[in-house]
C-alpha atoms as a PDB file:
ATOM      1  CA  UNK A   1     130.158  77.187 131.774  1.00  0.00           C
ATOM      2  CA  UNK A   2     127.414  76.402 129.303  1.00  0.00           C
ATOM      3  CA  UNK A   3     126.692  72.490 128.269  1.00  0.00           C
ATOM      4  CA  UNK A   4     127.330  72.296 124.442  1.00  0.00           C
ATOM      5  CA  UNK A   5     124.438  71.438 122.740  1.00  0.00           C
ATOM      6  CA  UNK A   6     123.773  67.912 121.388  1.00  0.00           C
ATOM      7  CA  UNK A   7     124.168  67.755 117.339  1.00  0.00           C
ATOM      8  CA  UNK A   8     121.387  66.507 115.481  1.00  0.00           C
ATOM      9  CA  UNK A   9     120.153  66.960 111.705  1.00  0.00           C
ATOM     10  CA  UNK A  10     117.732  69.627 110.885  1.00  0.00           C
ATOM     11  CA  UNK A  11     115.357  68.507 108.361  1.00  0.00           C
ATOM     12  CA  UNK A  12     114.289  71.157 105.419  1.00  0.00           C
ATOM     13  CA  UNK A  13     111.950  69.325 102.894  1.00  0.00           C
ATOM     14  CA  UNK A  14     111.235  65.149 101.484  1.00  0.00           C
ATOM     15  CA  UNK A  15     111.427  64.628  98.058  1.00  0.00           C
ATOM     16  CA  UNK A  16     111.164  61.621  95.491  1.00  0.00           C
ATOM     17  CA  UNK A  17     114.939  59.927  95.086  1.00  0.00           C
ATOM     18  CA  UNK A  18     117.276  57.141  95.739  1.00  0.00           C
ATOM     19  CA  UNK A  19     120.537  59.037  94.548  1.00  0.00           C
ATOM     20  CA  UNK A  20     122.718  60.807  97.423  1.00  0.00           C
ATOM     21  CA  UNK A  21     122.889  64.835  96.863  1.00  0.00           C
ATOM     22  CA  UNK A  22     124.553  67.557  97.969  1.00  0.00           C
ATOM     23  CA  UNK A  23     123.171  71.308  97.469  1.00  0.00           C
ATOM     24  CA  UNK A  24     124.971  74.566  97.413  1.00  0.00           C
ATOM     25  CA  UNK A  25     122.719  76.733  99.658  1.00  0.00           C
ATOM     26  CA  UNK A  26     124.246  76.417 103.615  1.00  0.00           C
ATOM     27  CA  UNK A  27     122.264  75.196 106.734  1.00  0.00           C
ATOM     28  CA  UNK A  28     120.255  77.294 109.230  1.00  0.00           C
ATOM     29  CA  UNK A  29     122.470  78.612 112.342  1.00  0.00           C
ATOM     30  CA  UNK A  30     124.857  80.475 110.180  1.00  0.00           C
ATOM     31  CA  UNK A  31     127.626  78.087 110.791  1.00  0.00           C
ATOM     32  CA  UNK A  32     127.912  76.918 107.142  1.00  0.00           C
ATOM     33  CA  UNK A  33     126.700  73.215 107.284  1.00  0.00           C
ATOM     34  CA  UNK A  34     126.540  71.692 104.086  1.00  0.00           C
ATOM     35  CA  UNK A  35     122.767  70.741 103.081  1.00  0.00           C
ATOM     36  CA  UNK A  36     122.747  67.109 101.658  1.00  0.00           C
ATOM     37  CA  UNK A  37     120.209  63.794 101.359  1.00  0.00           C
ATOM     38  CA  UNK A  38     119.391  60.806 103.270  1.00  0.00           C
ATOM     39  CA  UNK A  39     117.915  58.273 100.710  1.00  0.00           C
ATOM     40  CA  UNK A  40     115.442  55.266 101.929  1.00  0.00           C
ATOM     41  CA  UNK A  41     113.122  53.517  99.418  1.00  0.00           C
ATOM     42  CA  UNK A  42     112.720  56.084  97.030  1.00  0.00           C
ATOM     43  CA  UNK A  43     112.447  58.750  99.485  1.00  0.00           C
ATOM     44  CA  UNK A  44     115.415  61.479 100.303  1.00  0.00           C
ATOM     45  CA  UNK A  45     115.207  64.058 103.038  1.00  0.00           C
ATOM     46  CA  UNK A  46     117.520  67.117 102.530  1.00  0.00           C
ATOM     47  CA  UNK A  47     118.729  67.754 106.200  1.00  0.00           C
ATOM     48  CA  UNK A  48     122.342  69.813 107.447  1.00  0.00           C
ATOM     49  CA  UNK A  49     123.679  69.581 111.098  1.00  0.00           C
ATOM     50  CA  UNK A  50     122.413  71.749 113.384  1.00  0.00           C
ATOM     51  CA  UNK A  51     122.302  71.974 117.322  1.00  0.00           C
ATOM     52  CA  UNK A  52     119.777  70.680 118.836  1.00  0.00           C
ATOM     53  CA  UNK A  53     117.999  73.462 119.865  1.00  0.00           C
ATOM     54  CA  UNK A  54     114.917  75.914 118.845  1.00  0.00           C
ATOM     55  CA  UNK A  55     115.077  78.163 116.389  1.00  0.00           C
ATOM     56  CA  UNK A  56     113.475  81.626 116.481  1.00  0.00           C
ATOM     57  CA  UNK A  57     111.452  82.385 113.656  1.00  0.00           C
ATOM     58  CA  UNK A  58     113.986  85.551 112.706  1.00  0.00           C
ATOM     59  CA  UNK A  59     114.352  86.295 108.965  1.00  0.00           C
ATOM     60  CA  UNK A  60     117.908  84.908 108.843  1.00  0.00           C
ATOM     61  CA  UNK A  61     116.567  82.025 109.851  1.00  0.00           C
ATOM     62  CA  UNK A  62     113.460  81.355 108.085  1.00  0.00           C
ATOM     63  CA  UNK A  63     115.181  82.774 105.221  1.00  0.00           C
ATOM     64  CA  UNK A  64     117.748  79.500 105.497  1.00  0.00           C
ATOM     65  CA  UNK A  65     114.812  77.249 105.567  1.00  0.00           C
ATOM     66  CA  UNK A  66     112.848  78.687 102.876  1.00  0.00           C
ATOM     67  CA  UNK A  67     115.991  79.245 100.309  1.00  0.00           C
ATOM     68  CA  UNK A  68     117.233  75.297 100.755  1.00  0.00           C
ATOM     69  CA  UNK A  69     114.215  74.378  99.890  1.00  0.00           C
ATOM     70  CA  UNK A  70     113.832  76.817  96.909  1.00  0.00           C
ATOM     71  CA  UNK A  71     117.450  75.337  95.511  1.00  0.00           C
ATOM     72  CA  UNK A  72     116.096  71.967  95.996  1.00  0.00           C
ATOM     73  CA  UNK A  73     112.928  72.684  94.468  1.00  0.00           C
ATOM     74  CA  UNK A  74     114.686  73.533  91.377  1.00  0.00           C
ATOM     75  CA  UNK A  75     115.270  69.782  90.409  1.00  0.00           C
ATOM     76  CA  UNK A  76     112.583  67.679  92.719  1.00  0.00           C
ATOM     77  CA  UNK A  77     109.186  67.942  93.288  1.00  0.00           C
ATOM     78  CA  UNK A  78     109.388  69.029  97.552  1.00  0.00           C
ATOM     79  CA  UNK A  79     107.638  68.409 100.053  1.00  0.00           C
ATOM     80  CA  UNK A  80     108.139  71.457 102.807  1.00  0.00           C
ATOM     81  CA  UNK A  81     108.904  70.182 106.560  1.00  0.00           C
ATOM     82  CA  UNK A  82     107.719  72.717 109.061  1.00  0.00           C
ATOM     83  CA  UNK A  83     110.328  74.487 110.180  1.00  0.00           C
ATOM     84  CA  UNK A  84     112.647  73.739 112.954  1.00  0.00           C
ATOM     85  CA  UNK A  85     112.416  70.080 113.065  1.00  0.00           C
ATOM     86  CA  UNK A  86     115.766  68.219 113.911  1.00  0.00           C
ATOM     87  CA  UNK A  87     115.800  64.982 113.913  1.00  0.00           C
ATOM     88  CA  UNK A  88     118.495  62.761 116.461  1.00  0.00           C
ATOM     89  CA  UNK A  89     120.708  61.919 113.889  1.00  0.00           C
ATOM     90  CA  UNK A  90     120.875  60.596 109.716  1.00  0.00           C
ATOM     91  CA  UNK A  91     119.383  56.921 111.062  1.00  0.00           C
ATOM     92  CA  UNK A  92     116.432  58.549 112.449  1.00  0.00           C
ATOM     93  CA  UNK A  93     116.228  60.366 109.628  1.00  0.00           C
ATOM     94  CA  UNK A  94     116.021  57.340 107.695  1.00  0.00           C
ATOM     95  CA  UNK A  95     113.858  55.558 110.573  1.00  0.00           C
ATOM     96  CA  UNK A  96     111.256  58.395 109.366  1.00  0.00           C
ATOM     97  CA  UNK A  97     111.224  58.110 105.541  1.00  0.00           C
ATOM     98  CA  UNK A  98     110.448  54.255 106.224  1.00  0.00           C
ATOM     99  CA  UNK A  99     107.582  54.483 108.818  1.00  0.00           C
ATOM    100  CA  UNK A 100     106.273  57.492 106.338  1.00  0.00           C
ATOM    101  CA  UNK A 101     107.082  56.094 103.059  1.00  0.00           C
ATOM    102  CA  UNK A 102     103.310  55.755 101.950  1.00  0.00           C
ATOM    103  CA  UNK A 103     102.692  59.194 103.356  1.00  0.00           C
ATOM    104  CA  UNK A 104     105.162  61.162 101.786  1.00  0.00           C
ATOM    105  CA  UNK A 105     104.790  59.088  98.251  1.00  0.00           C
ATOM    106  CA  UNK A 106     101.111  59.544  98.012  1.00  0.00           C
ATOM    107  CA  UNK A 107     101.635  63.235  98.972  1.00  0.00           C
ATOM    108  CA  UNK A 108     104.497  63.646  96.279  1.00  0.00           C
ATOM    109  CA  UNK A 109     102.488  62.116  93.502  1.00  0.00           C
ATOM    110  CA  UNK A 110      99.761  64.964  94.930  1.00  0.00           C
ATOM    111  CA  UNK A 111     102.197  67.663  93.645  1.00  0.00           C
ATOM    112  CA  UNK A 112     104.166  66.360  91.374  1.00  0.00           C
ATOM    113  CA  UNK A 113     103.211  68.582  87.775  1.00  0.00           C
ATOM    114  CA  UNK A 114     101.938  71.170  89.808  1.00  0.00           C
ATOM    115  CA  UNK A 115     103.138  74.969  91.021  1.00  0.00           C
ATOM    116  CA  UNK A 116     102.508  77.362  93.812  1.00  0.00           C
ATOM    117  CA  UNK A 117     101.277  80.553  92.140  1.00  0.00           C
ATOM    118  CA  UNK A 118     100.743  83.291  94.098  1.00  0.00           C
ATOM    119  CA  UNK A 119      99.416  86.892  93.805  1.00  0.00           C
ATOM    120  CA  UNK A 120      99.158  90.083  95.968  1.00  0.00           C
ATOM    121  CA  UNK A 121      96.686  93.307  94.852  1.00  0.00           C
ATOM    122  CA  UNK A 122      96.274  96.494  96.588  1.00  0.00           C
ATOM    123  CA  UNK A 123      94.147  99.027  96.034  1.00  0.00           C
ATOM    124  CA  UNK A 124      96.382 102.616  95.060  1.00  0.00           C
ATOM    125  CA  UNK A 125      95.700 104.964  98.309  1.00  0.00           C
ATOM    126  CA  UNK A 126      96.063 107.929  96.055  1.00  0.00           C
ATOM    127  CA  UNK A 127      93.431 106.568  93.227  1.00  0.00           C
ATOM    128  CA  UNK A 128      91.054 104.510  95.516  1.00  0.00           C
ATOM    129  CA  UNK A 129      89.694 107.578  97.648  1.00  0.00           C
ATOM    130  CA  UNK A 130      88.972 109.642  94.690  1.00  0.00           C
ATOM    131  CA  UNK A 131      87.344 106.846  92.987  1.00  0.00           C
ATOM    132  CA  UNK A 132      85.180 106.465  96.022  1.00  0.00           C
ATOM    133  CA  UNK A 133      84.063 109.683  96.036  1.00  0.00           C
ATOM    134  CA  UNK A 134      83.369 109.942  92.152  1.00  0.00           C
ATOM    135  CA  UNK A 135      80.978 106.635  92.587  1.00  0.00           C
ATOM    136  CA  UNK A 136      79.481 106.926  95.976  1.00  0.00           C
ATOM    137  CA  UNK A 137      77.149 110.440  95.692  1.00  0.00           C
ATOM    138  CA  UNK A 138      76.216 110.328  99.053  1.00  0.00           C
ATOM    139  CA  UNK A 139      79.617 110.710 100.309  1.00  0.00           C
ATOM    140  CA  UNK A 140      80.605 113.854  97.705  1.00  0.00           C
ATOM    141  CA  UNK A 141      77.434 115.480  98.181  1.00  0.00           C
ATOM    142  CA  UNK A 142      77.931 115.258 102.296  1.00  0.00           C
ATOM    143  CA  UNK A 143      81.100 116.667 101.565  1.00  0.00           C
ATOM    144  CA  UNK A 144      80.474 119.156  99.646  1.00  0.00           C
ATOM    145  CA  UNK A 145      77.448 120.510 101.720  1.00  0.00           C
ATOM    146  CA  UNK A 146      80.070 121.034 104.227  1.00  0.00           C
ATOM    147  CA  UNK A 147      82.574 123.007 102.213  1.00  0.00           C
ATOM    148  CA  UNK A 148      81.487 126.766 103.190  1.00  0.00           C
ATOM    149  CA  UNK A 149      80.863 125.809 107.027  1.00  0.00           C
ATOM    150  CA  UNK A 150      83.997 126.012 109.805  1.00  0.00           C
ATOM    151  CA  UNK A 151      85.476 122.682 111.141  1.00  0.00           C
ATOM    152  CA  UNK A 152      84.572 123.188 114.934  1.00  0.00           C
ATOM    153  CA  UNK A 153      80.919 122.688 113.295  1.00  0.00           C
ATOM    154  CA  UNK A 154      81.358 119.753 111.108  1.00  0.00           C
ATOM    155  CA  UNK A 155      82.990 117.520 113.357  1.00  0.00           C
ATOM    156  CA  UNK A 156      79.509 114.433 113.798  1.00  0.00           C
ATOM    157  CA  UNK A 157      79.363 115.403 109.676  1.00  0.00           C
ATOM    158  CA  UNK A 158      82.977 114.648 108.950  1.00  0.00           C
ATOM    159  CA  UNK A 159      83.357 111.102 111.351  1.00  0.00           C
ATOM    160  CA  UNK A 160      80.179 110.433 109.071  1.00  0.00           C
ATOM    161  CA  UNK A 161      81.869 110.787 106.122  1.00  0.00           C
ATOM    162  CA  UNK A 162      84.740 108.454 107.469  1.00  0.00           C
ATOM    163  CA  UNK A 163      82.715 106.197 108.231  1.00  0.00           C
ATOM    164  CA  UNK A 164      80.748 106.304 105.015  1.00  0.00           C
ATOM    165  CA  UNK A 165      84.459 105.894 103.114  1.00  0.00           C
ATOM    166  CA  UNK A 166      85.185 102.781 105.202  1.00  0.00           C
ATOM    167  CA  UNK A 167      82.337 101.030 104.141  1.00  0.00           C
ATOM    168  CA  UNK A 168      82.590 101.848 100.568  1.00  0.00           C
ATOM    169  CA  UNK A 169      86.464 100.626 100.598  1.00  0.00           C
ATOM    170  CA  UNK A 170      85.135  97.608 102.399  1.00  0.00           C
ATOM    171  CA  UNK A 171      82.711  96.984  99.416  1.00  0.00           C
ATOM    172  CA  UNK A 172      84.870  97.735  96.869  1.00  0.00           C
ATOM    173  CA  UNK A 173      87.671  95.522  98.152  1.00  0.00           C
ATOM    174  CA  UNK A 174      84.804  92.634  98.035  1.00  0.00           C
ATOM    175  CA  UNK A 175      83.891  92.999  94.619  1.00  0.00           C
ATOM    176  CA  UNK A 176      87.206  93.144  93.614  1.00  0.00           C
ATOM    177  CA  UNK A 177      88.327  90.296  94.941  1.00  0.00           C
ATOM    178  CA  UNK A 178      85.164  88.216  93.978  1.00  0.00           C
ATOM    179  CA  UNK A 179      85.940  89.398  90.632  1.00  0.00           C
ATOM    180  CA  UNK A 180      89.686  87.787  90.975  1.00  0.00           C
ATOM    181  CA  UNK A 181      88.675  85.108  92.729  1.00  0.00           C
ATOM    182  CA  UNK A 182      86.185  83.863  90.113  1.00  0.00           C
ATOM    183  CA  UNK A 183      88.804  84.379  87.399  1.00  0.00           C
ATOM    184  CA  UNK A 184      91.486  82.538  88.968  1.00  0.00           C
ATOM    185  CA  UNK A 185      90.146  79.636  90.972  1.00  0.00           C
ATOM    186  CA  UNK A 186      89.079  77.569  88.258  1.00  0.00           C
ATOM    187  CA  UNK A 187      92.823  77.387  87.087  1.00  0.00           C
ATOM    188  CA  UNK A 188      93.611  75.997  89.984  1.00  0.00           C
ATOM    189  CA  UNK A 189      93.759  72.505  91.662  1.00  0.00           C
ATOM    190  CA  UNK A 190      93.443  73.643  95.546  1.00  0.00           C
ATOM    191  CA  UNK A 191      93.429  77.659  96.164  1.00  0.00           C
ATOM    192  CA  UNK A 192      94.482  78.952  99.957  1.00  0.00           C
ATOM    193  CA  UNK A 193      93.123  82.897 100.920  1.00  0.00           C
ATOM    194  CA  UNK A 194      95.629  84.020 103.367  1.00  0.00           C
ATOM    195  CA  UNK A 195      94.980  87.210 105.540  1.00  0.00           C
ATOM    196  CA  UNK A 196      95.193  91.061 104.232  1.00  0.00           C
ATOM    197  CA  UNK A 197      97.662  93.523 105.637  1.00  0.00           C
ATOM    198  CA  UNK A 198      95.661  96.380 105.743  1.00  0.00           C
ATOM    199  CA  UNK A 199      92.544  97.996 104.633  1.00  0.00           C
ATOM    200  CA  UNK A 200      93.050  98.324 101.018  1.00  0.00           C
ATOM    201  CA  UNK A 201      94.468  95.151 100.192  1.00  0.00           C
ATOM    202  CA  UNK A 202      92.291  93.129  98.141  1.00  0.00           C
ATOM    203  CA  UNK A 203      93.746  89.331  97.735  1.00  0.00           C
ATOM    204  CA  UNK A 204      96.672  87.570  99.296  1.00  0.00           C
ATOM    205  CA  UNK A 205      96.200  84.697  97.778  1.00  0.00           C
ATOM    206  CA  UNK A 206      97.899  81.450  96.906  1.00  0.00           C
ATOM    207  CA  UNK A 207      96.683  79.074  93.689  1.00  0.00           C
ATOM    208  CA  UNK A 208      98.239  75.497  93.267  1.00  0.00           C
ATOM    209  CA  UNK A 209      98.212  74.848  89.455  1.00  0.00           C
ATOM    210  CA  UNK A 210      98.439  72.419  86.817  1.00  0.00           C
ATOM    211  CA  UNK A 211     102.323  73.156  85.116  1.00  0.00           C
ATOM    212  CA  UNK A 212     100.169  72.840  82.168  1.00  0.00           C
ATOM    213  CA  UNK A 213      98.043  75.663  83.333  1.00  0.00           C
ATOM    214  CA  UNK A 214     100.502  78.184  84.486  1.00  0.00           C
ATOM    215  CA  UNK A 215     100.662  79.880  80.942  1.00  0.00           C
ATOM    216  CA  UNK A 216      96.490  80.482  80.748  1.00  0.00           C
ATOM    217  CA  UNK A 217      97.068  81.600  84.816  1.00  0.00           C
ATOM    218  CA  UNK A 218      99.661  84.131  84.119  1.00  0.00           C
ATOM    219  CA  UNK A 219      97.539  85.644  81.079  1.00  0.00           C
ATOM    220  CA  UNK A 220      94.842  85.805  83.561  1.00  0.00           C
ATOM    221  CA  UNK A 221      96.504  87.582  86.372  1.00  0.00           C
ATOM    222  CA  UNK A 222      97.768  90.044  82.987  1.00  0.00           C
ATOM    223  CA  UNK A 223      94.318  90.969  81.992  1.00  0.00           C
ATOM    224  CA  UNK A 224      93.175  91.430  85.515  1.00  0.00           C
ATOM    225  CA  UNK A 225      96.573  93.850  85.738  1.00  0.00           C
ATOM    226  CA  UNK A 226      95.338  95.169  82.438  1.00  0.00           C
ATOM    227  CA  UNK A 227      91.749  96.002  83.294  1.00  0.00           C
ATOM    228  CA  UNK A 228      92.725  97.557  86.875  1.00  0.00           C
ATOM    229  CA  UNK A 229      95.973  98.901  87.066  1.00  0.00           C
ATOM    230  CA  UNK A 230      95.204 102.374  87.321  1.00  0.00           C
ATOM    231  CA  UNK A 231      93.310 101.165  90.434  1.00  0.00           C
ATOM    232  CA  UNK A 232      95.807  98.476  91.834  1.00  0.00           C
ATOM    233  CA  UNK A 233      99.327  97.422  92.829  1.00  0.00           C
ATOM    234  CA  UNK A 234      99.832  93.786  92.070  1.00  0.00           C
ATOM    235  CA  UNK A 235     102.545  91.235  92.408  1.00  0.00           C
ATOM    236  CA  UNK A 236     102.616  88.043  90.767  1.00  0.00           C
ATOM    237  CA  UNK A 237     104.673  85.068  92.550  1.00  0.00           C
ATOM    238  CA  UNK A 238     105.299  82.103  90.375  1.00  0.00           C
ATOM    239  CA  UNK A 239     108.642  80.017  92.011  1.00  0.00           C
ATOM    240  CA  UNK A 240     108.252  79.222  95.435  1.00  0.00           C
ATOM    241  CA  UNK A 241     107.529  75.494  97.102  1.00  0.00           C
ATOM    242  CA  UNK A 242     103.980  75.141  97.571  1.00  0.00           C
ATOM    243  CA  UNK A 243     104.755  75.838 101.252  1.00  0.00           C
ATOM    244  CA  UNK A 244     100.720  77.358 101.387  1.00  0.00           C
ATOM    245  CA  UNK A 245      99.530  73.630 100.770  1.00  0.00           C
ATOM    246  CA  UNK A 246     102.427  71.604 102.401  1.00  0.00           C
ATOM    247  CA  UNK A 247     103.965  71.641 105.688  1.00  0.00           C
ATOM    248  CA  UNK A 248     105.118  68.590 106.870  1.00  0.00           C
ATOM    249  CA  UNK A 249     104.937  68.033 110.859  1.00  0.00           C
ATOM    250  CA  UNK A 250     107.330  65.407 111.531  1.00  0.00           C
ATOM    251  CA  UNK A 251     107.365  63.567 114.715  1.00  0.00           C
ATOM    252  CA  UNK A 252     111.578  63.230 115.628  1.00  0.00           C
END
């Protein structure tokens, strides 16, 4: 027979109160646990029951994690704990906020009046390519020069040509996204460059700004959309925690 696991209090995010909550959105585990808060000197962490156990990093359950937070978000300036940290029970919870109050105050006060924007461009596959060969003459005139002549005799010609593509892409993306880059980072308090997927995507990038500044942001990211859109796919994020430039590690 398996041992049951021990039941301890998964911990989702730290925010700034003294009043008692409960939130609609359900714990990680898929077993329904209501989420609610553990207040301690102006400090409330938003926990639910969970096993004591560790959680894969599936989408069910990250998708737990990240959606109490989001509800929670909606009314309190959060702080993000990493995910799948569970805590012994609700006084070790409170054990924590105490030994951390300075911490997680001075960290609140950081964000407090400030978003997580984010935004996502990719260059179009079908308009990139052609664009590349309309600017770069030393790829269209390789090409062409090849036109009348059979494959089986092109082949060193045509990897050249690849190869000559790749690097173009490669300096378009950059210019591009120094372009973006040097639009949007002065709006922003703290900016975090996350990794591309891929060879044509040009910024995955996260801003934190001012609230006050998230009107002048948006029309930014518009007039970039404006100016390139025939060239690029982009998506604009602008409510999710700022879990780019938080993500508490909590010793339990």
């Amino acid at each position: 027979m398996e041992t049951p696991l021990k039941e301890g209090k998964y911990i989702y995010c730290i925010i700034a109160s003294d009043v008692q909550e409960k939130f609609t959105s359900r714990g990680i585990g898929n077993r329904g646990d209501e989420l609610y808060s553990v207040c301690c000197d102006g400090l409330a962490a938003v926990i639910s029951n969970s096993p004591v156990k560790s959680y894969r990093a599936t989408r069910d359950n990250l998708m737990a994690h990240e959606t109490a937070v989001e509800e929670v978000m909606k009314k309190h300036t959060v702080l993000p704990v990493r995910f799948a940290t569970i805590a012994a029970s609700d006084d070790k919870v409170v054990e924590i906020l105490k030994k951390e109050n300075r911490k997680f105050k001075d960290l609140l006060d950081k964000f407090d009046s400030k978003k997580e924007l984010g935004i996502k461009t990719i260059f179009k596959e079908e308009v990139i390519y052609n664009e590349i060969q309309n600017k770069y003459k030393a790829i269209s005139d390789l090409k062409a020069s090849l036109i009348s002549l059979p494959p089986e005799k092109t082949y060193p010609q045509r990897m050249k040509i690849g190869e000559m593509v790749e690097a173009a892409l490669k300096n378009e993306v950059e210019i591009l996204k120094n372009e973006i880059l040097d639009i949007l980072s002065p709006l922003a308090v703290e900016v975090k460059i996350n990794n591309a997927f891929g060879e044509r995507m040009v910024v995955n990038a996260a801003f934190l700004v001012e609230k006050d500044q998230e009107e002048k942001f948006y029309k930014s990211v518009n007039d970039i959309n404006e100016k390139h859109g025939k060239s690029i796919k982009l998506k604009y994020v602008c409510e999710v925690p700022p879990f780019n430039f938080v993500n508490l590690t909590i010793k339990v």
